[in-house]
Protein backbone atom coordinates (compact mmCIF):
# COMPACT_ATOMS: atom_id res chain seq x y z
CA UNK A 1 30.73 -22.60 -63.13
CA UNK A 2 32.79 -22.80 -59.51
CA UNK A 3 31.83 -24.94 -57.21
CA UNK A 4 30.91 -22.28 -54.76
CA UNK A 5 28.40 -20.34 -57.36
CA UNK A 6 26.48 -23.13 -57.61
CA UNK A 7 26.48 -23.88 -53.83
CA UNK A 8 25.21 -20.26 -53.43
CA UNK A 9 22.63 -20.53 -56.35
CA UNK A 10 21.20 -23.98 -54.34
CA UNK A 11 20.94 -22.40 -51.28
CA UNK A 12 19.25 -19.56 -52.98
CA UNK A 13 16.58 -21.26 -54.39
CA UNK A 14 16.43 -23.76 -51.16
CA UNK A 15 15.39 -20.60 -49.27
CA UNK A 16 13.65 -19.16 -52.12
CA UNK A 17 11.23 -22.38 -51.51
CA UNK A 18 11.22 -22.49 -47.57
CA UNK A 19 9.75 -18.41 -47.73
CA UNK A 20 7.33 -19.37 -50.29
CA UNK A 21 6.14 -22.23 -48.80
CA UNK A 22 5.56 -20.11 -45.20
CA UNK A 23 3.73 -17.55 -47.25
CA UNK A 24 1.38 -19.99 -48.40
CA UNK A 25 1.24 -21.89 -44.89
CA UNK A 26 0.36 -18.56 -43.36
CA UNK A 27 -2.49 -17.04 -46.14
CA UNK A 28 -3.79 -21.00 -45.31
CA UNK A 29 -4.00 -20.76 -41.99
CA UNK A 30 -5.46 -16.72 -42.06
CA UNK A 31 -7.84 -18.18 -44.23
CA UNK A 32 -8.52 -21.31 -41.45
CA UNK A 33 -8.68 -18.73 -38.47
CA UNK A 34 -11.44 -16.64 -40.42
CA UNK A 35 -13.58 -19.91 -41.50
CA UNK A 36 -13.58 -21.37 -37.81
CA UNK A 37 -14.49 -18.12 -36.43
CA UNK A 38 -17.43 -17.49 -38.57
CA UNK A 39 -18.77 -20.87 -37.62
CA UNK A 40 -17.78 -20.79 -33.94
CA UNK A 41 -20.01 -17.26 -34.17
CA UNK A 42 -22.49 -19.16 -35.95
CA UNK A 43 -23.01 -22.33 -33.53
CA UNK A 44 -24.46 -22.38 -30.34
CA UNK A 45 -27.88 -22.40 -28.60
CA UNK A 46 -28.95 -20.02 -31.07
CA UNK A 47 -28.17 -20.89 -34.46
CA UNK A 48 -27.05 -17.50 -36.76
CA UNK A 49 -26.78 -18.30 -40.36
CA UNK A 50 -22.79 -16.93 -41.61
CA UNK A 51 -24.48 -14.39 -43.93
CA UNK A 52 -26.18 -12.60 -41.44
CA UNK A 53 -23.09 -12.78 -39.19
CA UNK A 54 -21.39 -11.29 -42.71
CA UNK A 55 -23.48 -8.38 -42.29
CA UNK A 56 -23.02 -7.80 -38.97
CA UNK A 57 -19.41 -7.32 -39.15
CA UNK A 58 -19.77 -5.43 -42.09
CA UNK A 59 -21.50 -2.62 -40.36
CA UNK A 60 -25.29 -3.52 -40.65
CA UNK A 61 -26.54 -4.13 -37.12
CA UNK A 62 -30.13 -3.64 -37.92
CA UNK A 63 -30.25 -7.70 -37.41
CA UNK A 64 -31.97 -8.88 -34.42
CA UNK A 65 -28.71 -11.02 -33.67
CA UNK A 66 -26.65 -8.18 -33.87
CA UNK A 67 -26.22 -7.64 -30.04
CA UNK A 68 -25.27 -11.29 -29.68
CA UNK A 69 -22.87 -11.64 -31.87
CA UNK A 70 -21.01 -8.28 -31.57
CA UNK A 71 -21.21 -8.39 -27.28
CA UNK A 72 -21.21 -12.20 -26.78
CA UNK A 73 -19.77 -14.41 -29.35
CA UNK A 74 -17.51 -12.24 -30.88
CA UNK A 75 -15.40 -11.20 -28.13
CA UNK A 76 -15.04 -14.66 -27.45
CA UNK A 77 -13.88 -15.77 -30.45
CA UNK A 78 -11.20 -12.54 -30.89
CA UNK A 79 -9.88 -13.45 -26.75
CA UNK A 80 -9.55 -17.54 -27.73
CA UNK A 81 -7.40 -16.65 -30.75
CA UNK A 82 -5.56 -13.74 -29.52
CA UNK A 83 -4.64 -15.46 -26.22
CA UNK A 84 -3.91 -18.97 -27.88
CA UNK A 85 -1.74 -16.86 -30.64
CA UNK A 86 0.08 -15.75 -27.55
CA UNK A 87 0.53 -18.76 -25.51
CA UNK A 88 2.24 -20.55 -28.96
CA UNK A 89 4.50 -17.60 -29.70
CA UNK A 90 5.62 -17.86 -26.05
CA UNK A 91 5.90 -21.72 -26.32
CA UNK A 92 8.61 -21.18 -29.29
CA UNK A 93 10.48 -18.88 -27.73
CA UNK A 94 10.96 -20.91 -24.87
CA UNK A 95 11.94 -23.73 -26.83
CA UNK A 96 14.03 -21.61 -29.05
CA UNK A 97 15.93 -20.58 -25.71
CA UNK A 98 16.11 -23.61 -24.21
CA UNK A 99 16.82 -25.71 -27.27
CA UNK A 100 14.24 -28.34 -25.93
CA UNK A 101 11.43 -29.20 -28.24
CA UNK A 102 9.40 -30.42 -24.83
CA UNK A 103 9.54 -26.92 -23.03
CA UNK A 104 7.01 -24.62 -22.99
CA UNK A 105 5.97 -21.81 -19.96
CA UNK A 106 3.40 -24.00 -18.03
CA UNK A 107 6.27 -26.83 -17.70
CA UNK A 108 8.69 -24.62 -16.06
CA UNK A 109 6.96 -22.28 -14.08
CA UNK A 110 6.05 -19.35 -15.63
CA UNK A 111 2.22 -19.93 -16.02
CA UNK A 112 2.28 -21.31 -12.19
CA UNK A 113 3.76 -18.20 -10.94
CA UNK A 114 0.97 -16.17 -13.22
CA UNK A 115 -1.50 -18.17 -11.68
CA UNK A 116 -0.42 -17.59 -8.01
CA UNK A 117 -0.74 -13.98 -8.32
CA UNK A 118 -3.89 -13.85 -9.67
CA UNK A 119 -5.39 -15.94 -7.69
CA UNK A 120 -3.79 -14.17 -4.36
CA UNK A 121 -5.23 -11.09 -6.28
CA UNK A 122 -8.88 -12.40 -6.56
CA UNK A 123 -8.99 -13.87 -2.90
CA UNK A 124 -7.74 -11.15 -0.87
CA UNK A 125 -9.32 -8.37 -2.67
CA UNK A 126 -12.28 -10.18 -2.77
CA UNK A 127 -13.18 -9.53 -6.61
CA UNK A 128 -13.48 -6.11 -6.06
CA UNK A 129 -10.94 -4.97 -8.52
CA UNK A 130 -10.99 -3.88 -12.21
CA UNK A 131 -10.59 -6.35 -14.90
CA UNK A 132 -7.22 -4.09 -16.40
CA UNK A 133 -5.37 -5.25 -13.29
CA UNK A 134 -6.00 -8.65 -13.51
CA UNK A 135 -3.03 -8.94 -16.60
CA UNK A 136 -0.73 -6.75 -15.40
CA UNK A 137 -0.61 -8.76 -11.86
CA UNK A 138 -0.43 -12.25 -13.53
CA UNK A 139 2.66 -10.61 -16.08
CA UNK A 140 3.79 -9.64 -12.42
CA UNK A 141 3.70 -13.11 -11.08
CA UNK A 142 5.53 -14.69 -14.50
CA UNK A 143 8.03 -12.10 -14.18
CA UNK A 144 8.67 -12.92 -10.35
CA UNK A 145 8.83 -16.46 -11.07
CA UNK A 146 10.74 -16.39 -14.41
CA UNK A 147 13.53 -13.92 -12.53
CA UNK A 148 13.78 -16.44 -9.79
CA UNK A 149 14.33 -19.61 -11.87
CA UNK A 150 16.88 -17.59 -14.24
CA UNK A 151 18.95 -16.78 -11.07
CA UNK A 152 19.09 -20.08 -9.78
CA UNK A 153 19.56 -21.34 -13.04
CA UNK A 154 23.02 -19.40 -13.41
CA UNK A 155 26.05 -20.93 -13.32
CA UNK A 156 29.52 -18.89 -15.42
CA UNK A 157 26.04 -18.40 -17.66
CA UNK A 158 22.94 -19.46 -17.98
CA UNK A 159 22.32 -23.00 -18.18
CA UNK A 160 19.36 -23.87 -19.92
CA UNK A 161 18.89 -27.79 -18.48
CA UNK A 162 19.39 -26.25 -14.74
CA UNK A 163 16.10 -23.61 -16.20
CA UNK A 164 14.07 -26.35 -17.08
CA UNK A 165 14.82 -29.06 -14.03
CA UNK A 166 14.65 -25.67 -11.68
CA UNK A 167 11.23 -24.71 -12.99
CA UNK A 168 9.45 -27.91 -12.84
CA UNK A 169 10.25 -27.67 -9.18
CA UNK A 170 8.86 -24.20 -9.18
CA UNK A 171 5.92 -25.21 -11.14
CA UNK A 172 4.82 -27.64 -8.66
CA UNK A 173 5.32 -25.07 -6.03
CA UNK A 174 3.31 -22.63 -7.24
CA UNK A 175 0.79 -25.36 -7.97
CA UNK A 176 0.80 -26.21 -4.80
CA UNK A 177 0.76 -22.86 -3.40
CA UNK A 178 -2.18 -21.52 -5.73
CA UNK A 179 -4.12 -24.72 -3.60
CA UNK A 180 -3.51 -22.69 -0.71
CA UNK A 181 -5.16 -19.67 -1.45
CA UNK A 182 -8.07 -21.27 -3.17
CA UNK A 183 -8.55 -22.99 0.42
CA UNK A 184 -8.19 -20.33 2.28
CA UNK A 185 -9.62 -17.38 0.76
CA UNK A 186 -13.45 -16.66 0.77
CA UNK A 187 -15.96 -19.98 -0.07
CA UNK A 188 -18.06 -17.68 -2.16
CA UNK A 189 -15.65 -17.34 -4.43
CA UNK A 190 -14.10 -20.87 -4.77
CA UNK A 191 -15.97 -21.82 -7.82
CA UNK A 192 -14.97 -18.83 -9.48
CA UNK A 193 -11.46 -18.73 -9.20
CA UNK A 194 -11.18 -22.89 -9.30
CA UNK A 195 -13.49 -22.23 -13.02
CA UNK A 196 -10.62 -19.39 -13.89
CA UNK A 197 -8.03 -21.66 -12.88
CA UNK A 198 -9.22 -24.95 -15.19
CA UNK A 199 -8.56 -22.02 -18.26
CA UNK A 200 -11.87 -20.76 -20.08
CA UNK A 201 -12.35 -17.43 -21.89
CA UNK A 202 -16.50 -17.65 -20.97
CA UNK A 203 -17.73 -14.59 -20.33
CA UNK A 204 -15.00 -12.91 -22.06
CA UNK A 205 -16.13 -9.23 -23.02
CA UNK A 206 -14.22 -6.05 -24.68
CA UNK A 207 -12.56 -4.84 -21.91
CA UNK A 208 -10.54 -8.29 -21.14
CA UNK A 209 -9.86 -7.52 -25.65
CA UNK A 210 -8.70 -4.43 -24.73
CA UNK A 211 -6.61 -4.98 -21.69
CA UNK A 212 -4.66 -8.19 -23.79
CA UNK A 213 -3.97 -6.08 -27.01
CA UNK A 214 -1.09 -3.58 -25.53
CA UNK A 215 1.01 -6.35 -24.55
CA UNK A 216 0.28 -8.05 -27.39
CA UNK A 217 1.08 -4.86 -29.77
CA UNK A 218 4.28 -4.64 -27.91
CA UNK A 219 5.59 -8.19 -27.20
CA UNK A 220 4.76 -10.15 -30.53
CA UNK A 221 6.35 -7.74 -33.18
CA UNK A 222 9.28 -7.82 -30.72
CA UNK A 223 9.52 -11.39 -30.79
CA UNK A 224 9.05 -11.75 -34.56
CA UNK A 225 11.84 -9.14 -34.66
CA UNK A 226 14.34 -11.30 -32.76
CA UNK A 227 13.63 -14.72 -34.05
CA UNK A 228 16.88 -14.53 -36.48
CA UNK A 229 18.47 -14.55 -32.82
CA UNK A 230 16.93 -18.24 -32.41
CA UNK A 231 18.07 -19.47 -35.41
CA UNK A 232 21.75 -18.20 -34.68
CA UNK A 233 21.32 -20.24 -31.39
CA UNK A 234 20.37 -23.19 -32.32
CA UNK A 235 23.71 -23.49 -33.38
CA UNK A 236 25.03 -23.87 -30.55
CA UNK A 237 26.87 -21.66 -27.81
CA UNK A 238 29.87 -22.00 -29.55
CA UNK A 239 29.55 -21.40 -32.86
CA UNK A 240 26.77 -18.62 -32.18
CA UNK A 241 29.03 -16.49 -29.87
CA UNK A 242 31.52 -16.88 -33.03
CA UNK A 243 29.28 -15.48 -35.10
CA UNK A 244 29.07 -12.48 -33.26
CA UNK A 245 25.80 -13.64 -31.09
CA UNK A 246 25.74 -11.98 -27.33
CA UNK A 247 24.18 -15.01 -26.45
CA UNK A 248 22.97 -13.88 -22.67
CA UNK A 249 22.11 -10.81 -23.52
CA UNK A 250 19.74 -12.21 -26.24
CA UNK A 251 18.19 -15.47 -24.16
CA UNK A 252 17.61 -13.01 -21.37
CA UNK A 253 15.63 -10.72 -23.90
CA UNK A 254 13.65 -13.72 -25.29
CA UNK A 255 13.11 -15.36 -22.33
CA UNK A 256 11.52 -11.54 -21.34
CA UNK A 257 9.34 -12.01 -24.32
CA UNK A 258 7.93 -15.05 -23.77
CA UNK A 259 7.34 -14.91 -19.86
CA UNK A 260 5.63 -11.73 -20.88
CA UNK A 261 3.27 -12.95 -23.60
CA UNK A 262 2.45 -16.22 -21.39
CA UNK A 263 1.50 -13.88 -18.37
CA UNK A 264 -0.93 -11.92 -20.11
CA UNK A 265 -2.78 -15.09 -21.40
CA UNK A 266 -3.02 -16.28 -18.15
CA UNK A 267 -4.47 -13.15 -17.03
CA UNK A 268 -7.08 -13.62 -18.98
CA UNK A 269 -7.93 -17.43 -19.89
CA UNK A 270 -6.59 -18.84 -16.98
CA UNK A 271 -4.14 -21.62 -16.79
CA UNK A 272 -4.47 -23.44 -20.48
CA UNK A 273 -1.93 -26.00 -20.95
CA UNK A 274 0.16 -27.49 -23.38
CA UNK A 275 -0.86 -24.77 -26.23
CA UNK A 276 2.87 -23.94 -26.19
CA UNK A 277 4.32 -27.28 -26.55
CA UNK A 278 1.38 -27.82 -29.12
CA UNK A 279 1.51 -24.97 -31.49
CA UNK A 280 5.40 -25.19 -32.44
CA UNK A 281 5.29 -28.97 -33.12
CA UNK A 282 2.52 -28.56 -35.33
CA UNK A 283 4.20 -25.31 -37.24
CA UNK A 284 7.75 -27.74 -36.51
CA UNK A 285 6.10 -30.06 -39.40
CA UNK A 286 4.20 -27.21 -41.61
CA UNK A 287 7.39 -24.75 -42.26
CA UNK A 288 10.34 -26.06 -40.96
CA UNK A 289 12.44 -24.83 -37.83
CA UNK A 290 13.42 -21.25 -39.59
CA UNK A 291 12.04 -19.53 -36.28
CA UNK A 292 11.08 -16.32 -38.57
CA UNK A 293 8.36 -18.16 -40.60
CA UNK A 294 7.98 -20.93 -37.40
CA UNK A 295 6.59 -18.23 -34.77
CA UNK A 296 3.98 -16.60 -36.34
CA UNK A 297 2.78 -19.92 -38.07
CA UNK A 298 2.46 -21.07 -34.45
CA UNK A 299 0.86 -18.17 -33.19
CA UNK A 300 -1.94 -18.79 -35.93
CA UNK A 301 -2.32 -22.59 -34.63
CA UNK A 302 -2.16 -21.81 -31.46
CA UNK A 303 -5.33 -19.45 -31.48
CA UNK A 304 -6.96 -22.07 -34.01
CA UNK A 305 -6.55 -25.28 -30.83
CA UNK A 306 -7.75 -22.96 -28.65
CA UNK A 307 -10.49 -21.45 -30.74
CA UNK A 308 -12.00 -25.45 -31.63
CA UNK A 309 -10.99 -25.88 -27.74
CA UNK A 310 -13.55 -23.14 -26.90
CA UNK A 311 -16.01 -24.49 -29.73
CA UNK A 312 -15.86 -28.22 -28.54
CA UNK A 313 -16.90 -27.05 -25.02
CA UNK A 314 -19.42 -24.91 -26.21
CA UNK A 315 -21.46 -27.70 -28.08
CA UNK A 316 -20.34 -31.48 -27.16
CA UNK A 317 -21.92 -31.01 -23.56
CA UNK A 318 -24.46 -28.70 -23.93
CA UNK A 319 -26.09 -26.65 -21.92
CA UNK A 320 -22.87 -27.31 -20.14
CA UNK A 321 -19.66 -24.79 -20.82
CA UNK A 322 -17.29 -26.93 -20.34
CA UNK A 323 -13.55 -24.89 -19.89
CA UNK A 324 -11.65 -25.01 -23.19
CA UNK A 325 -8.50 -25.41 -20.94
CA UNK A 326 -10.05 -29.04 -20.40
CA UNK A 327 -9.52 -30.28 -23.73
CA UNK A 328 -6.03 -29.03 -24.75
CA UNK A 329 -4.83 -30.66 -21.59
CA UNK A 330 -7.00 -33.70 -22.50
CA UNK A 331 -4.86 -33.43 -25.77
CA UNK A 332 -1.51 -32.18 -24.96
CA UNK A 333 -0.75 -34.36 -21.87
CA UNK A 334 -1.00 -37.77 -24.25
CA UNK A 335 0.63 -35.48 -27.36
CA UNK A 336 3.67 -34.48 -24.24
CA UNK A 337 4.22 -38.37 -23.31
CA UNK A 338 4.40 -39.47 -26.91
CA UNK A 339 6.95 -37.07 -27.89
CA UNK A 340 8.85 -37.99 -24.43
CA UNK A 341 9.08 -41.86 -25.37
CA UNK A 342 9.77 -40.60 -29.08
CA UNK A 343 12.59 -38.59 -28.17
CA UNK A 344 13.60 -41.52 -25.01
């Protein structure tokens, strides 16, 4: 047999094993998501055994729990893993763009620039505004900060170490300038928007569910769509413009994506942290760096941190809530300075 035949057959089979292997990675972690969110239902000040919760979802709300699980804990549950699904998927695309395994949206900017428009929102309406705004403004802010980091970022193209050094300057801007407004908008509503800003999906109800899942119908099966585009760039410029790759067309497209998805979670959890350098590290390890099997095995971790985020705040410190954005900072800041002196 040539040389080239069998070349072709290993490769076959190589890839053969790397699709099979994400299959099973994903049904896992389904399978994970489902298990944690029956017992995240299940736990709290009220303890609701998993059959009954079973039933509930099933269609028999004859229960007496019925109203507390299907209009308090279950909304919950649904926000922490569709928002932490997003805030991974964005994390990998950024990464994927970059070509930096430490970047993610709340390092450069884009989360900051979320956050400063919805807190400007909350203070000088003075909460009286519906809750469908509140994501479309902070995918307004990421969008106004993403746009001006890619301009200054352009030089014959854009350069991808001037996005990241630019939007850590921008980040701590907007940090700064989301200070401002807290101070100087209305005391009464301080604790509110300081609670909002720490990251927390308490009180999360339908209507935050339904204004998150347009964006996300829209945005993730885009991204899933273009992740081939990834793995032709991590090639490098070179070689992927070779191959046919419009390679500013594409990072501007991605970089759309992701500033999109990130925007929206902040509009409704608040500023969590870290869930996008997080999630693709973890998937990094499970499936490999094929980004077509990588992003959604992110998106799946990423609402599984932020779903045991929520849970861990619910009970450690009870009858406290403690903000789930708390602990994936408490994590993600050590996990970001190990991979820093890793990497040197």
């Amino acid at each position: 047999m040539p040389k080239q035949d069998i070349y072709t057959n290993e490769i076959t089979v190589l890839l053969s094993r790397k699709r099979r292997k994400g299959l099973i990675v994903l049904v896992a972690m389904l399978v994970a998501t489902v298990l944690i969110a029956l017992v995240s239902i299940s736990l709290g000040s009220l303890r609701i055994p998993i059959g009954q919760i079973v039933s509930v979802l099933f269609g028999d709300t004859s229960g007496s729990n019925a109203l507390i699980i299907l209009q308090f804990r279950l909304p919950r549950v649904v926000a922490a893993v569709l928002v932490g699904a997003a805030l991974a998927i964005a994390g990998s695309l950024m990464q994927g763009v970059i070509r930096n395994s430490l970047a993610s949206p709340d390092l450069i900017g884009v989360t900051g620039g979320a956050s400063v428009a919805v807190v400007a929102f909350m203070t000088l309406t003075a909460n009286q505004y519906s809750i469908h705004w509140v994501p479309v403004i902070a995918v307004a802010g990421a969008f106004a900060t993403a746009a001006l980091n890619y301009v200054l970022a352009w030089k014959h193209g854009l350069s991808t170490f001037r996005l990241v050094l630019i939007g850590i300057g921008i980040s701590t801007a907007m940090g700064a300038l989301t200070t401002f407004l807290l101070i100087s908008g209305p005391s009464y509503l301080a604790s509110q928007v300081l609670g909002w800003m720490t990251g927390t999906i308490y009180g999360t109800n339908w209507k935050h569910i339904a204004a998150l899942v347009p964006y996300l119908a829209v945005f993730v099966p885009l991204a899933c769509l273009f992740a081939y585009k990834l793995n032709i760039q991590a090639l490098g410029d070179v070689l992927a413009t070779g191959l046919g790759s419009r390679m500013q067309r594409d990072r501007f497209l991605l970089l759309l994506f992701s500033v999109a998805l990130a925007g929206v979670a902040v509009g409704i959890a608040g500023t969590i942290t870290f869930i996008g350098l997080l999630a693709p590290h973890m998937a990094r390890r499970l499936v490999g760096s094929d980004y077509r099997i990588l992003m959604p095995v992110s998106g799946f971790i990423g609402g599984l941190i932020l779903l045991l985020a929520d849970l861990a705040g619910r009970m450690l410190f009870q009858p406290l809530d403690v903000p789930a954005g708390v602990f994936t900072a408490g994590i993600g800041a050590p996990f970001f300075l190990y991979l820093l002196f890793r990497r040197s």
